[in-house]
N, C-alpha and C. Protein backbone atom coordinates (compact mmCIF):
# COMPACT_ATOMS: atom_id res chain seq x y z
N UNK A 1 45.61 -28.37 3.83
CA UNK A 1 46.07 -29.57 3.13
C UNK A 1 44.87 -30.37 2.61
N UNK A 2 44.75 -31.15 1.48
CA UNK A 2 43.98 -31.41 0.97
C UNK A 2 43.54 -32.96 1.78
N UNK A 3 42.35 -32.87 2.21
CA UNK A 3 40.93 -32.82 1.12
C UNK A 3 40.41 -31.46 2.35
N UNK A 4 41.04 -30.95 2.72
CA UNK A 4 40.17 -29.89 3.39
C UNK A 4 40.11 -29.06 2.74
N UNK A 5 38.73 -28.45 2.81
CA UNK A 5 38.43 -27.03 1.77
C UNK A 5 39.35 -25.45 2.94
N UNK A 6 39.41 -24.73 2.37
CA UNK A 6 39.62 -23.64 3.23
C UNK A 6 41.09 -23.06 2.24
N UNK A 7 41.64 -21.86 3.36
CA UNK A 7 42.66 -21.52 3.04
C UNK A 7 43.80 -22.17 4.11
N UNK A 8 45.62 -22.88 3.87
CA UNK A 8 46.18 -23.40 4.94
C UNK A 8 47.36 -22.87 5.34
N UNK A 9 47.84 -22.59 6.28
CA UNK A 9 49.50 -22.31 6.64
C UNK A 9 49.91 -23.73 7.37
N UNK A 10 50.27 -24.32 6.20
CA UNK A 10 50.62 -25.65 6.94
C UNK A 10 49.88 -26.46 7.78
N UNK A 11 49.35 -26.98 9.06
CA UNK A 11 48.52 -27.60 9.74
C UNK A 11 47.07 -25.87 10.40
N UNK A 12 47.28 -25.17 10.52
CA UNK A 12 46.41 -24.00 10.69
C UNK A 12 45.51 -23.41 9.87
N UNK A 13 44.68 -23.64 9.85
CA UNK A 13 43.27 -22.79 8.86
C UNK A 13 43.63 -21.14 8.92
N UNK A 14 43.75 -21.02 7.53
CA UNK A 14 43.67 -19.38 7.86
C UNK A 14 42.32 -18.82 7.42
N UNK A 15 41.67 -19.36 6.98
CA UNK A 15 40.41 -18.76 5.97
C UNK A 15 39.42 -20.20 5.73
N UNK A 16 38.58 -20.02 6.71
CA UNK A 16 37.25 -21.05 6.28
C UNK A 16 36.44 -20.21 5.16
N UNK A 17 35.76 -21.36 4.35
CA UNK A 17 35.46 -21.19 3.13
C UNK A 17 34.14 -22.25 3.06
N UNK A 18 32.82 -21.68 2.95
CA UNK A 18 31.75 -22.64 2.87
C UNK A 18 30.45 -22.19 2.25
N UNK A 19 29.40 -23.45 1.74
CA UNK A 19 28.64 -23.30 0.69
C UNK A 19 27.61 -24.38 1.40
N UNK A 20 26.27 -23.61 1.33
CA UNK A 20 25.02 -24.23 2.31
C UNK A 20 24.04 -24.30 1.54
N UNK A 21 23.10 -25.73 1.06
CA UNK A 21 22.55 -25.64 0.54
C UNK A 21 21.01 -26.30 1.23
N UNK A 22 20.04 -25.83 0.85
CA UNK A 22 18.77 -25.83 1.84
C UNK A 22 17.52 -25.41 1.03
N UNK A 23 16.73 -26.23 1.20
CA UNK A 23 14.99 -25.35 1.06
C UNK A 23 15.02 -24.64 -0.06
N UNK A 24 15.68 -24.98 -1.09
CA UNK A 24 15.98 -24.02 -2.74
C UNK A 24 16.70 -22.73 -2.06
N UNK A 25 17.62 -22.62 -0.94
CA UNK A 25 18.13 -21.31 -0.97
C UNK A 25 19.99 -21.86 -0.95
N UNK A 26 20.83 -20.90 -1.62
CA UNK A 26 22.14 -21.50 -1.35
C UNK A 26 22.82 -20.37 -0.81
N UNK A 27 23.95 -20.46 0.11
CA UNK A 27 24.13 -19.30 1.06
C UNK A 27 26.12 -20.13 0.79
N UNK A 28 26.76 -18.62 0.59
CA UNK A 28 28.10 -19.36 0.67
C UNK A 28 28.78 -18.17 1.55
N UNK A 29 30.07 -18.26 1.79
CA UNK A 29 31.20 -17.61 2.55
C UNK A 29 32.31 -17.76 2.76
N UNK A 30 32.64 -16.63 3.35
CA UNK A 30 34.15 -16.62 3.97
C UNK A 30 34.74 -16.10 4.57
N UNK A 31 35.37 -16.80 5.80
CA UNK A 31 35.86 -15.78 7.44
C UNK A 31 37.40 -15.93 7.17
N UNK A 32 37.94 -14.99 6.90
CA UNK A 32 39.60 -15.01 6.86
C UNK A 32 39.74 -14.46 7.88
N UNK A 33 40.61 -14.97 8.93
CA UNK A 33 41.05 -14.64 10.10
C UNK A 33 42.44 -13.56 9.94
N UNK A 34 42.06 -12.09 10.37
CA UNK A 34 42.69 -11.10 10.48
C UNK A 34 43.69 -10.85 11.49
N UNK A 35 42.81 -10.56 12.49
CA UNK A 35 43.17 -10.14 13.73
C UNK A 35 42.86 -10.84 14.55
N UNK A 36 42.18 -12.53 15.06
CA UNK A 36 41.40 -12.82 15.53
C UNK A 36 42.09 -13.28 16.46
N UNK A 37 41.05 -13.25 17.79
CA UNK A 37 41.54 -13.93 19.23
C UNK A 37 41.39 -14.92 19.06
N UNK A 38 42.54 -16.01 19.05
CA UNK A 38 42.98 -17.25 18.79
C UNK A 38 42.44 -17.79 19.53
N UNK A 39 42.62 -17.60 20.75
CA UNK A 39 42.28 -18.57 22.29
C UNK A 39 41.00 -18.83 22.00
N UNK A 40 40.02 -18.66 21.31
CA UNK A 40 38.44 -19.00 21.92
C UNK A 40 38.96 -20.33 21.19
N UNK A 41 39.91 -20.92 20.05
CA UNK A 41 39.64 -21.50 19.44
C UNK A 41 40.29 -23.03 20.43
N UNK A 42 40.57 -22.59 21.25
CA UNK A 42 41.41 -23.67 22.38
C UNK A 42 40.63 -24.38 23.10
N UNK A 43 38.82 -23.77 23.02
CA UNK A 43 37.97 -24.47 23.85
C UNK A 43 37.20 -25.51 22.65
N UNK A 44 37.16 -25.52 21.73
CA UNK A 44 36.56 -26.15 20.26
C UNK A 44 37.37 -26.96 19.94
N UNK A 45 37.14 -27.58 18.42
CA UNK A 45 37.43 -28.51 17.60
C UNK A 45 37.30 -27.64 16.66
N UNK A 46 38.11 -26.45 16.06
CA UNK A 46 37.61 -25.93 15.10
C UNK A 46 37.39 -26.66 13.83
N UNK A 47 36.37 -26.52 13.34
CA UNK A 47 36.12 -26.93 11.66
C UNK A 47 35.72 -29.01 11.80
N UNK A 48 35.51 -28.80 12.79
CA UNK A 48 35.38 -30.55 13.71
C UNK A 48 36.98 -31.19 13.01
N UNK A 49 37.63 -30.65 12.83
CA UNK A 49 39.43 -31.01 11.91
C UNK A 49 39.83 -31.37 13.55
N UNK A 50 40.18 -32.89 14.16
CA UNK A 50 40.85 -33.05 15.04
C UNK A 50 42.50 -32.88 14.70
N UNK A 51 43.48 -32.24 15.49
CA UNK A 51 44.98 -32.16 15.22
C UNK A 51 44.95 -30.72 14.48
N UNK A 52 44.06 -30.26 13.93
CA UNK A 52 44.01 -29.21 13.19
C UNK A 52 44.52 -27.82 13.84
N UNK A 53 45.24 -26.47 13.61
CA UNK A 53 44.99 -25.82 14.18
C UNK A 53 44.45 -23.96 13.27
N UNK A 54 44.35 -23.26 13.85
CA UNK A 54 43.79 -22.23 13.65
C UNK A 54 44.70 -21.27 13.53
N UNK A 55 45.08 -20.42 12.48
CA UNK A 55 46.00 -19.09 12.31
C UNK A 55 45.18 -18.08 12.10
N UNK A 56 46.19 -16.64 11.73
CA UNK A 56 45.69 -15.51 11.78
C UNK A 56 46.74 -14.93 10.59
N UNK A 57 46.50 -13.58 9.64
CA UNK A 57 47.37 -12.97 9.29
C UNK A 57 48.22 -12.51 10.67
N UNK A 58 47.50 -11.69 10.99
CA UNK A 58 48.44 -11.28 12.15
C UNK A 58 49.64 -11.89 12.72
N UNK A 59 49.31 -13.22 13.18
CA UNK A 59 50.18 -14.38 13.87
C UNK A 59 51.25 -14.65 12.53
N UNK A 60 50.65 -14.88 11.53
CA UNK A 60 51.48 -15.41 10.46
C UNK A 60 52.56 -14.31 10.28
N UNK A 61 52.37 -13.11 9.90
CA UNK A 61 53.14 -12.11 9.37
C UNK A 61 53.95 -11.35 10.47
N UNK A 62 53.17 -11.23 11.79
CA UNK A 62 54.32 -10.95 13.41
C UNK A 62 53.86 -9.57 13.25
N UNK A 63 52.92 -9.18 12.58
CA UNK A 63 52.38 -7.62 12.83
C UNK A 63 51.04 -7.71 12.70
N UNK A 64 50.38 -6.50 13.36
CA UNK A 64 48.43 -6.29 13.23
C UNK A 64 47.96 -6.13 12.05
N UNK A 65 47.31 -6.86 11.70
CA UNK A 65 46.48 -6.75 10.37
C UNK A 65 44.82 -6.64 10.48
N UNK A 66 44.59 -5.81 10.68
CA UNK A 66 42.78 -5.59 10.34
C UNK A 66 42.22 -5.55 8.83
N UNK A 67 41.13 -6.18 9.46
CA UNK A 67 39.91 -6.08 8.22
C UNK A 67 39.88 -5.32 6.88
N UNK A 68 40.56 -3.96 7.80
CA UNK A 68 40.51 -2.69 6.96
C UNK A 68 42.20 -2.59 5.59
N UNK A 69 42.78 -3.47 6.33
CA UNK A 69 44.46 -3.67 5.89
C UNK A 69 44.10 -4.44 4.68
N UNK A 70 42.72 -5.65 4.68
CA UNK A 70 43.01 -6.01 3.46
C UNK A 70 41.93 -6.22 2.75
N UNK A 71 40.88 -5.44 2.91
CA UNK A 71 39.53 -5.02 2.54
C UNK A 71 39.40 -5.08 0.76
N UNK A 72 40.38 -4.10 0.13
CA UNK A 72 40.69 -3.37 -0.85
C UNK A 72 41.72 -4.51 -1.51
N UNK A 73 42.58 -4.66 -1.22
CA UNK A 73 43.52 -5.79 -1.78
C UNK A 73 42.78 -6.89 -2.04
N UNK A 74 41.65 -7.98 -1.08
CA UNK A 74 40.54 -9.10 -1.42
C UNK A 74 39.57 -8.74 -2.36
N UNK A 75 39.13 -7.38 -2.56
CA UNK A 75 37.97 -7.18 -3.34
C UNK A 75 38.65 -7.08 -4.62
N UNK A 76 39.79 -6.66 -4.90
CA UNK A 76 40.39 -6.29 -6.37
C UNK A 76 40.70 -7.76 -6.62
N UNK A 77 42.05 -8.65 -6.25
CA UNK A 77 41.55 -9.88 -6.25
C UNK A 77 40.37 -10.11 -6.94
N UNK A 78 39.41 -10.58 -6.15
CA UNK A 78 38.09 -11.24 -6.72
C UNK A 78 37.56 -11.07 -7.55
N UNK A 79 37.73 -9.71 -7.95
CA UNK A 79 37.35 -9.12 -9.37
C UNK A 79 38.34 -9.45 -10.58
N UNK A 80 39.52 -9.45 -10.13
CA UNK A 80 40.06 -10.14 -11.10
C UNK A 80 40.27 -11.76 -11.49
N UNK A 81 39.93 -13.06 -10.54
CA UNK A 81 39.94 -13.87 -10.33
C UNK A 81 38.58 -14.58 -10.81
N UNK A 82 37.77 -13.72 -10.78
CA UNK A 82 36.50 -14.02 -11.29
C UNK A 82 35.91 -13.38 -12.50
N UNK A 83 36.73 -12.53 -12.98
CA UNK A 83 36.39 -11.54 -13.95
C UNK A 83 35.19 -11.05 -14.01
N UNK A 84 34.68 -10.09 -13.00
CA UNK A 84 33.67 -9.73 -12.81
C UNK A 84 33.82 -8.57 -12.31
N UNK A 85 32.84 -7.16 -12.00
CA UNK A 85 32.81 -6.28 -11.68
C UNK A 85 32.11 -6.17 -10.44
N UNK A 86 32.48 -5.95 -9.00
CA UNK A 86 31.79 -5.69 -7.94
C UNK A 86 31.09 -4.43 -8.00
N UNK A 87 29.81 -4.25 -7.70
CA UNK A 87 29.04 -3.04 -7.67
C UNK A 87 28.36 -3.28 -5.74
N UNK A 88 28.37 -1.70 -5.02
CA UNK A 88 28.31 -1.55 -4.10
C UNK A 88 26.99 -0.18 -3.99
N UNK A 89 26.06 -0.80 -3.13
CA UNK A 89 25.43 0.26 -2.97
C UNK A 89 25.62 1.24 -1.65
N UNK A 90 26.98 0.73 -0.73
CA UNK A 90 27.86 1.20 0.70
C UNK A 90 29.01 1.27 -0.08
N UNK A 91 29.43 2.19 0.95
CA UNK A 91 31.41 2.06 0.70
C UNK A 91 31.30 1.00 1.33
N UNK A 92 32.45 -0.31 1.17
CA UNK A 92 32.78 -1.35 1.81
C UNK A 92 33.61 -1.09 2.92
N UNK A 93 34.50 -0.01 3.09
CA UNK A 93 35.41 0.31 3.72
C UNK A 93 35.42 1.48 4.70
């Protein structure tokens, strides 16, 4: 929900989203939560967001979703969203 950056399922972060800037270097990212063990997030403040809470595909959709489930589906995305061509010197997958 806005003004928070990220991706939301209602009050739950599904996808932190961030951009670091330092010493002339800029470093950005993004952790979309797949499969992730929720509970570590019970000892934190994730994202310092008090009331906030933390999702998963997994949790959201009621089945396992790995990394690998949406590897290929995010990278095509991005390429089309950005109109740009990803070049890889690894398989990503």
């Amino acid at each position: 929900p806005p003004p928070y950056t990220g991706v939301w399922m209602g009050d739950s972060k599904l996808c932190a989203i961030g951009v670091h800037c330092g010493n002339h270097i800029t470093s950005h990212g993004l952790a979309l939560n797949c499969c992730t063990d929720l509970t570590w997030f019970q000892h934190i403040v994730p994202c310092g967001l008090e009331g906030k809470g933390v999702t998963s595909l997994s949790r959201e959709l009621g089945r396992h979703i790995t990394v690998h489930h949406v590897l290929q589906p995010f990278l095509h995305s991005f390429q089309e969203v950005f109109d740009c061509t990803l070049v890889f010197t690894e398989d990503p997958g």
